[in-house]
Protein backbone atom coordinates (compact mmCIF):
# COMPACT_ATOMS: atom_id res chain seq x y z
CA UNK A 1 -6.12 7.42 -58.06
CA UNK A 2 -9.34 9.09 -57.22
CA UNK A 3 -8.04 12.22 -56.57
CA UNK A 4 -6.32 12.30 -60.64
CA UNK A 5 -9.50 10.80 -61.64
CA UNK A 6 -12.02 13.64 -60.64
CA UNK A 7 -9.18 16.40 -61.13
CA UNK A 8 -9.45 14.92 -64.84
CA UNK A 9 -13.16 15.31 -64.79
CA UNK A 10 -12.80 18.79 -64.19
CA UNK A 11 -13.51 18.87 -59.86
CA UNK A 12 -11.84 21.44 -58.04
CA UNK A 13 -9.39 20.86 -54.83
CA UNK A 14 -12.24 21.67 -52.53
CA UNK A 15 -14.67 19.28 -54.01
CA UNK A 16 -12.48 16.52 -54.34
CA UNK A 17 -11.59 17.04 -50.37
CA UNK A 18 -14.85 16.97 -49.53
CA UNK A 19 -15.67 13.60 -51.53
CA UNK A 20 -12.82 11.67 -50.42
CA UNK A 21 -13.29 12.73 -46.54
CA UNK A 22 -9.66 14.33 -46.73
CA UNK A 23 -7.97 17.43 -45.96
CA UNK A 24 -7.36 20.19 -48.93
CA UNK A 25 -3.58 19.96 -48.51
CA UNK A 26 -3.44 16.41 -48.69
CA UNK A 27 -5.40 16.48 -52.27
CA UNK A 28 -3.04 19.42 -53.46
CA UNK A 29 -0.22 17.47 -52.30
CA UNK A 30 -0.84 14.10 -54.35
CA UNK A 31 -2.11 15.80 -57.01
CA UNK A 32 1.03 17.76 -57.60
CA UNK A 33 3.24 14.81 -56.75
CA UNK A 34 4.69 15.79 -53.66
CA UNK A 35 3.64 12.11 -51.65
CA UNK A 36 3.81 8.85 -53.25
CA UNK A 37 0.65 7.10 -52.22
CA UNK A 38 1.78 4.06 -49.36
CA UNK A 39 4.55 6.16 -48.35
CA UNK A 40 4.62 8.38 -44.96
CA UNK A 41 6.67 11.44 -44.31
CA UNK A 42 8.95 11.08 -41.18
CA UNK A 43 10.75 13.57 -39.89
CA UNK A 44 14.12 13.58 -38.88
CA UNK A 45 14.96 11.14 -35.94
CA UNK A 46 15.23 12.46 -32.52
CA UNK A 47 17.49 10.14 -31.13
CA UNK A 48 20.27 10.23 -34.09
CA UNK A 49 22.74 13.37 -32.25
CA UNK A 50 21.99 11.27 -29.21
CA UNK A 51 23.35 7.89 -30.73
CA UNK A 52 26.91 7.99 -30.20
CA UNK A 53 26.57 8.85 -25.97
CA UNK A 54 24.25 6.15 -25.87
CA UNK A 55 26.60 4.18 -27.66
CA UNK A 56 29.71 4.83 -25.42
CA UNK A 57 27.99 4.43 -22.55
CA UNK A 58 26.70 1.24 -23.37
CA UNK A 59 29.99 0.00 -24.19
CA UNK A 60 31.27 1.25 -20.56
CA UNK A 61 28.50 0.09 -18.78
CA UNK A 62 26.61 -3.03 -21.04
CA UNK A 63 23.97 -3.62 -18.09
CA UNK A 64 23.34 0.32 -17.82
CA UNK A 65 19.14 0.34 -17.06
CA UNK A 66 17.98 2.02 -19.70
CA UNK A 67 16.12 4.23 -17.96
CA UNK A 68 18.82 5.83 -16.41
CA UNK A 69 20.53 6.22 -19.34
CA UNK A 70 17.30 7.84 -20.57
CA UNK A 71 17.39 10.45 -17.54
CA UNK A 72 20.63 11.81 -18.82
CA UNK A 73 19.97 12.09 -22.42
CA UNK A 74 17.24 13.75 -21.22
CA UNK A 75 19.06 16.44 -19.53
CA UNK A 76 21.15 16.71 -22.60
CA UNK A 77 18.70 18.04 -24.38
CA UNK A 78 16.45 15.00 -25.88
CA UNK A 79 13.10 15.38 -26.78
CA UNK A 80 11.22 12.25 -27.29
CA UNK A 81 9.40 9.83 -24.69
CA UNK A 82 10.68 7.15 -22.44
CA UNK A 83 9.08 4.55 -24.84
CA UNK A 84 10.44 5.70 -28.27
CA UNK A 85 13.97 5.75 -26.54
CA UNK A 86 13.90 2.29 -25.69
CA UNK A 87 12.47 1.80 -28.79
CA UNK A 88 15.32 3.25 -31.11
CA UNK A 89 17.89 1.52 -28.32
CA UNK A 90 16.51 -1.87 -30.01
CA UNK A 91 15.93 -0.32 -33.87
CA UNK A 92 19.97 0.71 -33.91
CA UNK A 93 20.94 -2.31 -31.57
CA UNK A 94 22.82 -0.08 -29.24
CA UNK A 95 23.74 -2.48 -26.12
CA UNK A 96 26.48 -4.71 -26.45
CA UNK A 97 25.62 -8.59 -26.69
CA UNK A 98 25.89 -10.40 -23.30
CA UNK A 99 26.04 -14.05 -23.87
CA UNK A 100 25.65 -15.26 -19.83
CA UNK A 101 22.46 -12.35 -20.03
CA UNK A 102 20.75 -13.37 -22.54
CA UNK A 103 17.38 -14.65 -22.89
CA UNK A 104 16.96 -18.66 -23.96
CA UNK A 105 14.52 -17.50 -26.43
CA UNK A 106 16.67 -17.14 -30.10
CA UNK A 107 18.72 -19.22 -29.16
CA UNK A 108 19.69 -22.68 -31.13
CA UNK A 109 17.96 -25.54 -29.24
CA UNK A 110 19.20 -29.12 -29.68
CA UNK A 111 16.33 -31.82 -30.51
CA UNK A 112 16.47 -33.88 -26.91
CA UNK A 113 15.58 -37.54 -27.69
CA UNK A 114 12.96 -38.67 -24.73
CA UNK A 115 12.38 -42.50 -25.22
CA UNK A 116 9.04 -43.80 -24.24
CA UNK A 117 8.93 -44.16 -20.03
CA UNK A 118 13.00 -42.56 -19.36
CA UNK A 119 11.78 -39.03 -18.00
CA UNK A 120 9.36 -37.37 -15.63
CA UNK A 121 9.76 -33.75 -15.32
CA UNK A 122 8.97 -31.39 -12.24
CA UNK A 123 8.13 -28.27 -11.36
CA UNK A 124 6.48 -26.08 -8.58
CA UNK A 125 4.30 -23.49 -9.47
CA UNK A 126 3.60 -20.53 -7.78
CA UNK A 127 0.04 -19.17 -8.24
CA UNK A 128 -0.29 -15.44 -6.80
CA UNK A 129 -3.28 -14.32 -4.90
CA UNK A 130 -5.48 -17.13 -3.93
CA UNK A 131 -8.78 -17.27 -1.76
CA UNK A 132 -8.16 -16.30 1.66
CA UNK A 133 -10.12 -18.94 2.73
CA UNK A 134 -7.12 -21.16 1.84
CA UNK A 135 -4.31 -19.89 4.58
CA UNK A 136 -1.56 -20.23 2.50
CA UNK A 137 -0.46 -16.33 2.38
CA UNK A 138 0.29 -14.79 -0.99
CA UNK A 139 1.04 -17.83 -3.07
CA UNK A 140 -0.67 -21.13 -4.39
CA UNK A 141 1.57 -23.47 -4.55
CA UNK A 142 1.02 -26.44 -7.60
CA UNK A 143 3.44 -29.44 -8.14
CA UNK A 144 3.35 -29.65 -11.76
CA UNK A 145 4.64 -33.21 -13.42
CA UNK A 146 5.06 -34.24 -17.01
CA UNK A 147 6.15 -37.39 -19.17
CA UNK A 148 8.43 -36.14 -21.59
CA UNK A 149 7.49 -38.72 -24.34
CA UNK A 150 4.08 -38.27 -24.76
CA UNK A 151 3.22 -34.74 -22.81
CA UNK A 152 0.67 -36.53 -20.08
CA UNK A 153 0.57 -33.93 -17.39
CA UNK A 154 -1.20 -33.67 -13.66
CA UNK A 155 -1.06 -31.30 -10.76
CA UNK A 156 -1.19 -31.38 -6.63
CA UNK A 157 -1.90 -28.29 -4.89
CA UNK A 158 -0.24 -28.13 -1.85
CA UNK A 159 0.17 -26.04 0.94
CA UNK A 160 3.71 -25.31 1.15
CA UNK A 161 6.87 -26.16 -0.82
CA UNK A 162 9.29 -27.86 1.93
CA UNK A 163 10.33 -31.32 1.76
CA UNK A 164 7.48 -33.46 3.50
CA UNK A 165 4.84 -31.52 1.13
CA UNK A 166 7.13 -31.86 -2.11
CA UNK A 167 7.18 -35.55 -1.55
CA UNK A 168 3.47 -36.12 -0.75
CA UNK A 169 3.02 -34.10 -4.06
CA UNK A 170 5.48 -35.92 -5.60
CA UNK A 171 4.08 -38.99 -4.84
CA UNK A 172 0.12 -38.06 -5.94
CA UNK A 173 1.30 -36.46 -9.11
CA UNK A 174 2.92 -39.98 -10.05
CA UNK A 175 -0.02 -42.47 -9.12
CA UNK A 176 -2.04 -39.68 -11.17
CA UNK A 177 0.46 -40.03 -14.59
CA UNK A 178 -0.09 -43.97 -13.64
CA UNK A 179 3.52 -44.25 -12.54
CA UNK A 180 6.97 -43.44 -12.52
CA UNK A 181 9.15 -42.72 -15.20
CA UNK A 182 13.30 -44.24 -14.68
CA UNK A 183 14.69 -40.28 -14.29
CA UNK A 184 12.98 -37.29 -12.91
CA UNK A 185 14.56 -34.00 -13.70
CA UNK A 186 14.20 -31.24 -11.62
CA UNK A 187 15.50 -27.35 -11.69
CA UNK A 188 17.96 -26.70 -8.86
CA UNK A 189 15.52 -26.29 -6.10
CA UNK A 190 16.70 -26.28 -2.45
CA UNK A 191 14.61 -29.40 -1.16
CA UNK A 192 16.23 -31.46 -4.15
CA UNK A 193 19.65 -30.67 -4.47
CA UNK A 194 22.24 -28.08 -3.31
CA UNK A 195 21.61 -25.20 -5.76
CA UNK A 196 25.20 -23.93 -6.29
CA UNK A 197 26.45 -27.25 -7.22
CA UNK A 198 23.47 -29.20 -8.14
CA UNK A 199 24.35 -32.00 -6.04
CA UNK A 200 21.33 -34.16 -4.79
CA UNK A 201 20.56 -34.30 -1.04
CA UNK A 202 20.92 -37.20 0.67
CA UNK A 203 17.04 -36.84 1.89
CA UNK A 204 15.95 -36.66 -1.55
CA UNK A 205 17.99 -39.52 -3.08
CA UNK A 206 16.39 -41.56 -0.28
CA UNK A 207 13.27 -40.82 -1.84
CA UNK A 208 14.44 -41.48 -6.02
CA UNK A 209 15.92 -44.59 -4.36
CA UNK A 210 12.01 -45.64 -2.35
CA UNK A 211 10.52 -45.36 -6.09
CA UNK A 212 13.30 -46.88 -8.18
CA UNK A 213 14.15 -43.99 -9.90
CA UNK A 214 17.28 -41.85 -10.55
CA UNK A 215 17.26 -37.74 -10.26
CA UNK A 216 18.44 -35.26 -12.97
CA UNK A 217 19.50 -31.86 -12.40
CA UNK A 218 19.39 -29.16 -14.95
CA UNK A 219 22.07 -27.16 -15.75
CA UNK A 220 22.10 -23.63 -14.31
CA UNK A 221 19.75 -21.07 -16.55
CA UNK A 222 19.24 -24.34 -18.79
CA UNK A 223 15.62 -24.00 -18.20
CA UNK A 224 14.35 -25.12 -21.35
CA UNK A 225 16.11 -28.45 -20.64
CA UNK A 226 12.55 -29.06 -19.08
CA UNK A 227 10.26 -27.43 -21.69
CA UNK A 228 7.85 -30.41 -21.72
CA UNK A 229 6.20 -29.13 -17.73
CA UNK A 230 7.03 -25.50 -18.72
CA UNK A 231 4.80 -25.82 -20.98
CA UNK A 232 2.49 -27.72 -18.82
CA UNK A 233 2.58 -24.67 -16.30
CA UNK A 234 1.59 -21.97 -18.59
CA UNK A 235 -1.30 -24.65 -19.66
CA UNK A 236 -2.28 -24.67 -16.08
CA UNK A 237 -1.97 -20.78 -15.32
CA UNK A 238 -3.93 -19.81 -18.37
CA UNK A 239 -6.55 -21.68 -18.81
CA UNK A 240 -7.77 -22.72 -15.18
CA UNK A 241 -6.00 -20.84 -12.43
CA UNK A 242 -7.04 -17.69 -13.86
CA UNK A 243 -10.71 -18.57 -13.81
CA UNK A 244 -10.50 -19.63 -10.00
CA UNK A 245 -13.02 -17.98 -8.55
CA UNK A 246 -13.12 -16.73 -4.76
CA UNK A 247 -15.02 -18.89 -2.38
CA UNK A 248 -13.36 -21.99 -4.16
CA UNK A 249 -12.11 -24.76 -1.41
CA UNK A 250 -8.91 -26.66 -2.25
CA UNK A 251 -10.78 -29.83 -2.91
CA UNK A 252 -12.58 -28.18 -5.66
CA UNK A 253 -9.80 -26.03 -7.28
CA UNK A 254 -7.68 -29.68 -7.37
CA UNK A 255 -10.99 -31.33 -9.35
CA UNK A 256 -10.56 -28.60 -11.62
CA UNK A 257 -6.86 -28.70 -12.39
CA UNK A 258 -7.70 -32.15 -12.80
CA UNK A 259 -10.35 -32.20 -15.35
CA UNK A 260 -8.10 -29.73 -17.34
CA UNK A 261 -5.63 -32.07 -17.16
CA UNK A 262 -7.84 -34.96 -18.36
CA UNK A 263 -9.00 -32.69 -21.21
CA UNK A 264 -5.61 -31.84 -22.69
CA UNK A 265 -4.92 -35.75 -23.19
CA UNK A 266 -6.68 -35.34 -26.32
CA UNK A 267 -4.55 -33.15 -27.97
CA UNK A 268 -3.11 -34.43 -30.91
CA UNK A 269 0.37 -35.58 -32.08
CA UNK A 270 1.81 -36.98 -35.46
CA UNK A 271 4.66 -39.57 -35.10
CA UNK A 272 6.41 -41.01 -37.99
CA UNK A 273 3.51 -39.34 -40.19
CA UNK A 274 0.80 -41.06 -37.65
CA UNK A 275 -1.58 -38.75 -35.88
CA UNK A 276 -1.96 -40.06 -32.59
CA UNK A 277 -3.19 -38.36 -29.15
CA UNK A 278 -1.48 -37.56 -25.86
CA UNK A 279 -3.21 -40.50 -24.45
CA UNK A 280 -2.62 -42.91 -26.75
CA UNK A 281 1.02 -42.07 -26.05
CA UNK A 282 0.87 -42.09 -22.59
CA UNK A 283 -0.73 -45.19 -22.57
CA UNK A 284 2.26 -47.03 -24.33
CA UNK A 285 4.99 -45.66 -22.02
CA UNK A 286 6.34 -48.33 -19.91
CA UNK A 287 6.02 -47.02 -16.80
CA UNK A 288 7.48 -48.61 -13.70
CA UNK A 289 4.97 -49.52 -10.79
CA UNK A 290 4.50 -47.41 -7.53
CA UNK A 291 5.35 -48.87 -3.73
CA UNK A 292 2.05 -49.58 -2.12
CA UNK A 293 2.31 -46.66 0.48
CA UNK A 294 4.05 -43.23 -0.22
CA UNK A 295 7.81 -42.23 1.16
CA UNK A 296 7.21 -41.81 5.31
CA UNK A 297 8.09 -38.36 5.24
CA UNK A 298 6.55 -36.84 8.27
CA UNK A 299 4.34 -34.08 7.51
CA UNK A 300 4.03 -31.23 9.68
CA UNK A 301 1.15 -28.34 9.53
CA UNK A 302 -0.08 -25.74 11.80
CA UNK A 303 -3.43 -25.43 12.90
CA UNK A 304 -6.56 -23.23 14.90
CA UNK A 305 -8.55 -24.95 16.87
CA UNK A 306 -12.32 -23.39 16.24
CA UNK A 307 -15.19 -22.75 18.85
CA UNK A 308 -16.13 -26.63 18.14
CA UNK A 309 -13.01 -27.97 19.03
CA UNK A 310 -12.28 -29.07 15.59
CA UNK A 311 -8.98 -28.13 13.65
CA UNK A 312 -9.06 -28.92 9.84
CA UNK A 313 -6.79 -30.99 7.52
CA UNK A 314 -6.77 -31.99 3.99
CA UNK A 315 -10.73 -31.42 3.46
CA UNK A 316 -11.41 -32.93 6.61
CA UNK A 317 -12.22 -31.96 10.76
CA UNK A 318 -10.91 -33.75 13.73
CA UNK A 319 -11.73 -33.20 17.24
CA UNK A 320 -9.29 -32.00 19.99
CA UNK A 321 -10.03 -31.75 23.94
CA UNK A 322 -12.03 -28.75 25.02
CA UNK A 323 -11.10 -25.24 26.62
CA UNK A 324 -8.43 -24.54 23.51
CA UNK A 325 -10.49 -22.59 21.02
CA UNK A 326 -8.29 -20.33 19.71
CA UNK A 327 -4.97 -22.27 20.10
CA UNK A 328 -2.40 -23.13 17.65
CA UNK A 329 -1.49 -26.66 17.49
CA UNK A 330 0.37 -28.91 15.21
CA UNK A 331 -1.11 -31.84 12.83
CA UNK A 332 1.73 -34.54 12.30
CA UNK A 333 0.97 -36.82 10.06
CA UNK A 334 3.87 -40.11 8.70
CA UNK A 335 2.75 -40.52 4.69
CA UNK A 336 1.58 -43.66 3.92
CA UNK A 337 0.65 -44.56 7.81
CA UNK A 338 -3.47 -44.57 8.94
CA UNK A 339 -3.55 -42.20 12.09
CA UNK A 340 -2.23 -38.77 12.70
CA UNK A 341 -1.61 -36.83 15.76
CA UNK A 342 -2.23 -33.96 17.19
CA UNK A 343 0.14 -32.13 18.70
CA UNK A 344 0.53 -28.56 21.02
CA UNK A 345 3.12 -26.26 20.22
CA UNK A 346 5.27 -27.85 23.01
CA UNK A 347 4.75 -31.15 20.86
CA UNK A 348 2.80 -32.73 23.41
CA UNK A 349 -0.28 -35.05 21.65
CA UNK A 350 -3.30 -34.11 22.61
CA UNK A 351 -5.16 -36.09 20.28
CA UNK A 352 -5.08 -39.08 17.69
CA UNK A 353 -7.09 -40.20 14.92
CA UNK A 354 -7.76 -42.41 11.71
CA UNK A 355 -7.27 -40.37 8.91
CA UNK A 356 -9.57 -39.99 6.68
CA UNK A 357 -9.51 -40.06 2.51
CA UNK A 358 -8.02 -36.66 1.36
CA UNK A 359 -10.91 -34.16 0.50
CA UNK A 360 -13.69 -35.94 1.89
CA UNK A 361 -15.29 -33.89 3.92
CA UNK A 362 -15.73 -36.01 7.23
CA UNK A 363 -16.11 -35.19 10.41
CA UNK A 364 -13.84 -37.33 13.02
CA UNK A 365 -15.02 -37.02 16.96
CA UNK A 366 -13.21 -38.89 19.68
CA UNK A 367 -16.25 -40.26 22.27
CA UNK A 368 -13.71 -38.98 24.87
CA UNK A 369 -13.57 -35.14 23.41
CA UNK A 370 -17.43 -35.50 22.41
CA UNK A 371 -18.38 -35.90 26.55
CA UNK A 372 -16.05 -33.44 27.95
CA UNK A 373 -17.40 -31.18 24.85
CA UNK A 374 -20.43 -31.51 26.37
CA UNK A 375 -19.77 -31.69 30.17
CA UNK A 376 -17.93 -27.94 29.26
CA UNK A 377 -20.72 -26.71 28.10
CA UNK A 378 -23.31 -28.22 30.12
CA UNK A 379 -21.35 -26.70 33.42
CA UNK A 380 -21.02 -23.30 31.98
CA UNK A 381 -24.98 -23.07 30.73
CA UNK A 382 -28.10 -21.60 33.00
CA UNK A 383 -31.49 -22.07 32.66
CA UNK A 384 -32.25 -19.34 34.49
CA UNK A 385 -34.70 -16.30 32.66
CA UNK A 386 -32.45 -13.58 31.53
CA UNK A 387 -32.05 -10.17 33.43
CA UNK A 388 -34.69 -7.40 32.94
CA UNK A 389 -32.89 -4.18 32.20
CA UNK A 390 -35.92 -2.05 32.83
CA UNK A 391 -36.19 -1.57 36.02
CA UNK A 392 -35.35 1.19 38.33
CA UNK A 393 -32.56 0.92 41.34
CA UNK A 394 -31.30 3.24 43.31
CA UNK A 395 -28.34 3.18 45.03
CA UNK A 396 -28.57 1.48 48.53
CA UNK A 397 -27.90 2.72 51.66
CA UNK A 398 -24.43 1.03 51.50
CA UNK A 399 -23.85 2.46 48.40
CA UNK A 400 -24.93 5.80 50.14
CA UNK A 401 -22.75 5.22 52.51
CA UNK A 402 -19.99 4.52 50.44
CA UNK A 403 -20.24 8.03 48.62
CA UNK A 404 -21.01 9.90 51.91
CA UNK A 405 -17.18 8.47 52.80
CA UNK A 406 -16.17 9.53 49.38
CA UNK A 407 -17.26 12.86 49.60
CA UNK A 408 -15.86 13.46 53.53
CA UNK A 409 -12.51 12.33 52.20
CA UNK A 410 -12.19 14.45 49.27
CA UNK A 411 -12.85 17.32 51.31
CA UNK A 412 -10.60 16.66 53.97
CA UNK A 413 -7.40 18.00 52.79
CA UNK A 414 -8.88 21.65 52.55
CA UNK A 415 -9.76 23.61 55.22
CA UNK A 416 -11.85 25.99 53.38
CA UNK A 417 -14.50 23.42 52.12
CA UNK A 418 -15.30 22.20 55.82
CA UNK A 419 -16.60 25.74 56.38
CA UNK A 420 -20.57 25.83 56.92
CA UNK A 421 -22.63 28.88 55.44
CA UNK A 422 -25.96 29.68 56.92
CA UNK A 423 -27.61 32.07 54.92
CA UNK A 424 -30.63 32.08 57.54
CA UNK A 425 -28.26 34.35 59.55
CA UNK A 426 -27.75 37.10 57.32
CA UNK A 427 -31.43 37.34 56.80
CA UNK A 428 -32.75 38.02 60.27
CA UNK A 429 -29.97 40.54 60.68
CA UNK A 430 -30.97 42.04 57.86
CA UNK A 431 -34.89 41.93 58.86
CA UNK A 432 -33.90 43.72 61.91
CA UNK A 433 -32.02 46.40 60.19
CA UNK A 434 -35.45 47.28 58.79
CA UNK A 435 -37.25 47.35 61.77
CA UNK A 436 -34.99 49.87 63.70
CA UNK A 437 -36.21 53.79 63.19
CA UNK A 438 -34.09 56.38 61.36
CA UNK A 439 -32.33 58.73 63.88
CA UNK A 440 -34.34 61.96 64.12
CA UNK A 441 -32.11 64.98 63.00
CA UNK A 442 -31.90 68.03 65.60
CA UNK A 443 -33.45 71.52 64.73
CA UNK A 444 -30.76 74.17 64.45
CA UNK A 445 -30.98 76.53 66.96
CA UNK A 446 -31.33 80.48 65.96
């Protein structure tokens, strides 16, 4: 519209280029109608002779990676990048539908009725890359556990996922929530249930059956069935495990899942045109109480015993006997009893203590390891004034010795390097030489 404008008024192509901050071809070109203002030239697709081969192929092979598909159509001549292949792929819908490979996302979801107090959902989370200072290799690992009904969430770090840990978990995540739902679903992990048929183990249905509560299964690649701790995971992995700094301790990364946790009670919810909050809900569930002690699964974990004597566990140092800094032992440990033992890899207890309260940061000495601590010590310390290093020693005649023996041996096994030079010799011969008078030479005779 400005361009027609100033054309009207008389400006010339160049001027009106130069106003509008556009090139001269561009002002010619709307001027004499050739583009439609809103409207972009494209030029002819790339991928259209290419369409049908992709096609067929496709239909041949439906799981065909695209990018090797894009490595031939490459070699038959097309032009464009890896990117605006895939791209056109999705614009003219080449690949076949697969129903068992495709995504739960688009799909039509059935509402799920979850009555107040019926369902606990859980779910392990792996968090990549955590302090070193941890010892738990390459992966976090976070026992994630929601009420379906109102959307109450909390987390347990723990150190592995076998069955001892998923049960201590288990059982912290649940006197966290405030108790136990009737049903706790689950995805088909191994330590619950066989995973190709979904059946639960006998181990684990010991445990449902401790709390009073019945296990659920999700289907296989149902995983929306548990949406409610999905959810609750990418909460957890957003907005606090990816602010974990280094130098963090587990005690302190678990207070900080936990105030998130806390936080996200307050987010709000409208029921039956109501706008309540996450608490509130979770306050009204009618959740069944907790046994006083946990499931006595026996806990197993692998230790180094430091310089001190002192192997760590759950926030907290006990003692073993001296001389085994350096050593791996074993910390076993019966949930819900008061002691734990120590144990060498042979499973023979060295050591056995009171546990203390889970991240408190106690020190636990047995009198016994304290005094042969120090008797260990005490034998292997001097009082006596360190060395001086700057002085001079020779070496003694026994050391003199020693190498006069050296050197006669290493010169025994050839003749030639027994054999004595004087060189006093050759110079008195040669002093007499000089001494002697030249022969006189005899006149010739005529």
């Amino acid at each position: 519209m400005d361009a027609h404008a100033l054309r009207r008024q008389g400006w010339t192509i160049s001027a009106i280029a130069r106003h509008l901050g556009r090139d001269r071809k561009t002002i010619r070109a709307y001027l004499n109608g050739e583009r439609v203002p809103g409207h972009r030239q494209q030029g002819p697709d790339a991928f259209v002779p290419f369409l049908e081969y992709c096609r067929q192929r496709l239909t041949d092979d439906p799981h065909l990676w695209a990018s090797t598909l894009f490595d031939e159509v490459t070699e038959l001549g097309y032009p464009g990048a890896y990117s605006t292949f895939t791209r056109a792929l999705r614009r003219y819908q080449v690949r076949p539908h697969c129903e068992p490979c495709k995504a739960a996302t688009g799909r039509d979801v059935a509402v799920i009725a979850h009555p107040p107090g019926e369902e606990i959902q859980f779910d392990w989370l792996e968090l990549p890359d955590p302090p070193a200072e941890w010892g738990v290799g390459g992966h976090a690992h976070l026992l994630v556990g929601a009420l379906a009904h109102s959307g109450r969430w909390r987390a347990v770090l723990a150190e592995a996922e076998d069955f001892p840990h998923l049960v201590q978990a288990l059982d912290q995540v649940m006197r966290k929530l405030g108790g136990t739902a009737r049903r706790w679903r689950f995805d088909r992990m191994a330590t619950v249930c066989y995973p190709s048929t979904g059946r639960v183990l006998p181990a684990f249905a010991a445990v449902a059956k401790y709390y009073g509560a019945g296990v659920d299964i999700c289907p296989a690649r149902r995983g929306n069935r548990k949406g409610v701790v999905e959810k609750a995971n990418h909460s957890a992995a957003q907005r606090w495990w990816r602010t974990v700094p280094d130098g963090l301790t587990v005690e302190q990364a678990q207070s900080g899942v936990d105030k998130l946790a806390l936080r996200m009670d307050d987010r709000r919810r409208r029921i039956d045109g109501a706008v309540t909050t996450v608490a509130e809900l979770a306050a009204a569930e009618p959740l069944l109480d907790l046994p006083t002690r946990p499931f006595p699964a026996e806990l197993e974990v692998e230790r180094t015993v430091s310089p001190q004597s002192l192997i760590s566990f759950e926030g907290n140092l006990y003692s073993v006997p001296p001389g085994l800094p350096g050593a791996q032992v074993r910390v076993l440990h019966r949930l819900g009893e008061d002691f734990l033992h120590i144990a060498t890899a042979g499973r023979a207890v060295i050591a056995r203590h009171r546990r203390a309260p889970r991240g408190a940061g106690q020190t636990l000495r047995d009198a016994g390891h304290v005094i042969a601590l120090e008797r260990a010590v005490l034998a292997s310390f001097s009082d006596r004034a360190p060395c001086k290093n700057k002085v001079r020693r020779p070496p003694s005649e026994q050391a003199q010795a020693e190498a006069d023996r050296l050197r006669g041996r290493q010169t025994a096994g050839n003749p030639a390097e027994r054999v004595v030079i004087d060189l006093s010799h050759y110079a008195a011969v040669a002093d007499q030489l000089r001494h002697v008078p030249p022969p006189q030479k005899k006149e010739r005779e005529d």
